[in-house]
Protein backbone atom coordinates (compact mmCIF):
# COMPACT_ATOMS: atom_id res chain seq x y z
CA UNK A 1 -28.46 50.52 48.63
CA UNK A 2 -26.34 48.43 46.46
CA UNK A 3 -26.54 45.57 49.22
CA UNK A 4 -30.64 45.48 48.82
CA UNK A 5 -30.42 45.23 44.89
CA UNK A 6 -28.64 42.29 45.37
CA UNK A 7 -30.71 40.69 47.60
CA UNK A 8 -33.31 41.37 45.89
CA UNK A 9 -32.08 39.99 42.84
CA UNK A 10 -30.94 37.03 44.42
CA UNK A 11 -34.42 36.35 45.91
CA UNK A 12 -36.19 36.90 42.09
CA UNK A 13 -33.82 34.91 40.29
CA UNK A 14 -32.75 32.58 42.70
CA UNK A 15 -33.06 29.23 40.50
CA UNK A 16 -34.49 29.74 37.47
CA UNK A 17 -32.31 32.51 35.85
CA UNK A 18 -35.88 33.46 34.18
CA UNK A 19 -38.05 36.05 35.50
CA UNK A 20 -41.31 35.35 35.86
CA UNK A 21 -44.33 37.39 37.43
CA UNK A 22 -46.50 34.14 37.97
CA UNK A 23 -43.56 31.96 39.72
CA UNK A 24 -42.01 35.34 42.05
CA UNK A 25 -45.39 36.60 42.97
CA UNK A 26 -45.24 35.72 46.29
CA UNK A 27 -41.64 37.24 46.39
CA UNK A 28 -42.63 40.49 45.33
CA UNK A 29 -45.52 40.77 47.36
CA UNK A 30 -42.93 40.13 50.75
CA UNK A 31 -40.49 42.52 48.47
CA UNK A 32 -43.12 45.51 48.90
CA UNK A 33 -43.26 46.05 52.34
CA UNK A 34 -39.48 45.20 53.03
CA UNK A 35 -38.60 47.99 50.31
CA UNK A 36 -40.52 50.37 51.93
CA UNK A 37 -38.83 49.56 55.33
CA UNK A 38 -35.55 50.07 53.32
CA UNK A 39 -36.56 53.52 52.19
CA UNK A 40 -37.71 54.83 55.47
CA UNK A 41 -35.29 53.52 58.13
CA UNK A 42 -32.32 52.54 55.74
CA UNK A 43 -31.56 49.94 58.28
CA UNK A 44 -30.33 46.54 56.66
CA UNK A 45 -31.53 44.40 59.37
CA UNK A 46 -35.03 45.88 59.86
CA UNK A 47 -35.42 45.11 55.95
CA UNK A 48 -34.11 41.58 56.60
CA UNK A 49 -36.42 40.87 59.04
CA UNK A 50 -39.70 42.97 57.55
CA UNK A 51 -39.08 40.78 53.90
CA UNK A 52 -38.46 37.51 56.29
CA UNK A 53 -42.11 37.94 58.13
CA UNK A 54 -43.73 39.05 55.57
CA UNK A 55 -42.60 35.84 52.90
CA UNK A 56 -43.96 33.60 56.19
CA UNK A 57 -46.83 35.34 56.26
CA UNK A 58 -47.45 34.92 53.04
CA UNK A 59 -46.43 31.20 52.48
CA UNK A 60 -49.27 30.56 55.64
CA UNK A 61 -52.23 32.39 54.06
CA UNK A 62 -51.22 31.15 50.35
C-alpha cells in the first residue's frame, strides 16, 4: 500500500509542489477508479494500467 501512496503523490504533485483541486482534477478523476482497483484486487499492475486508461480516457473526452 505504501507503493500506491507514492504514486499517487507523485502524480498530484508532480511539478508544482502546490496542490490544487482545479489543476489535478483530471488526475483525481483517473485516481478514483484506479484506487478502487487497488482495494479490490491489490494487484499493482492492474492499478497501473486501470489509472493509465482511465487518464487517456479522460485527456480524449476533456
Amino acid at each position: 500500500m505504501a507503493v500506491m501512496a507514492a504514486l499517487l503523490a507523485q502524480e498530484l504533485l508532480l511539478s508544482e509542489q502546490v496542490f490544487s483541486i482545479r489543476d489535478n482534477a483530471l488526475n483525481l478523476a483517473a485516481a478514483l477508479p484506479a484506487f478502487l482497483v487497488a482495494i479490490f484486487t491489490r494487484s499493482l499492475l492492474g492499478t497501473v494500467m486501470i489509472g493509465v486508461l482511465s487518464l487517456m480516457i479522460l485527456r480524449f473526452f476533456f
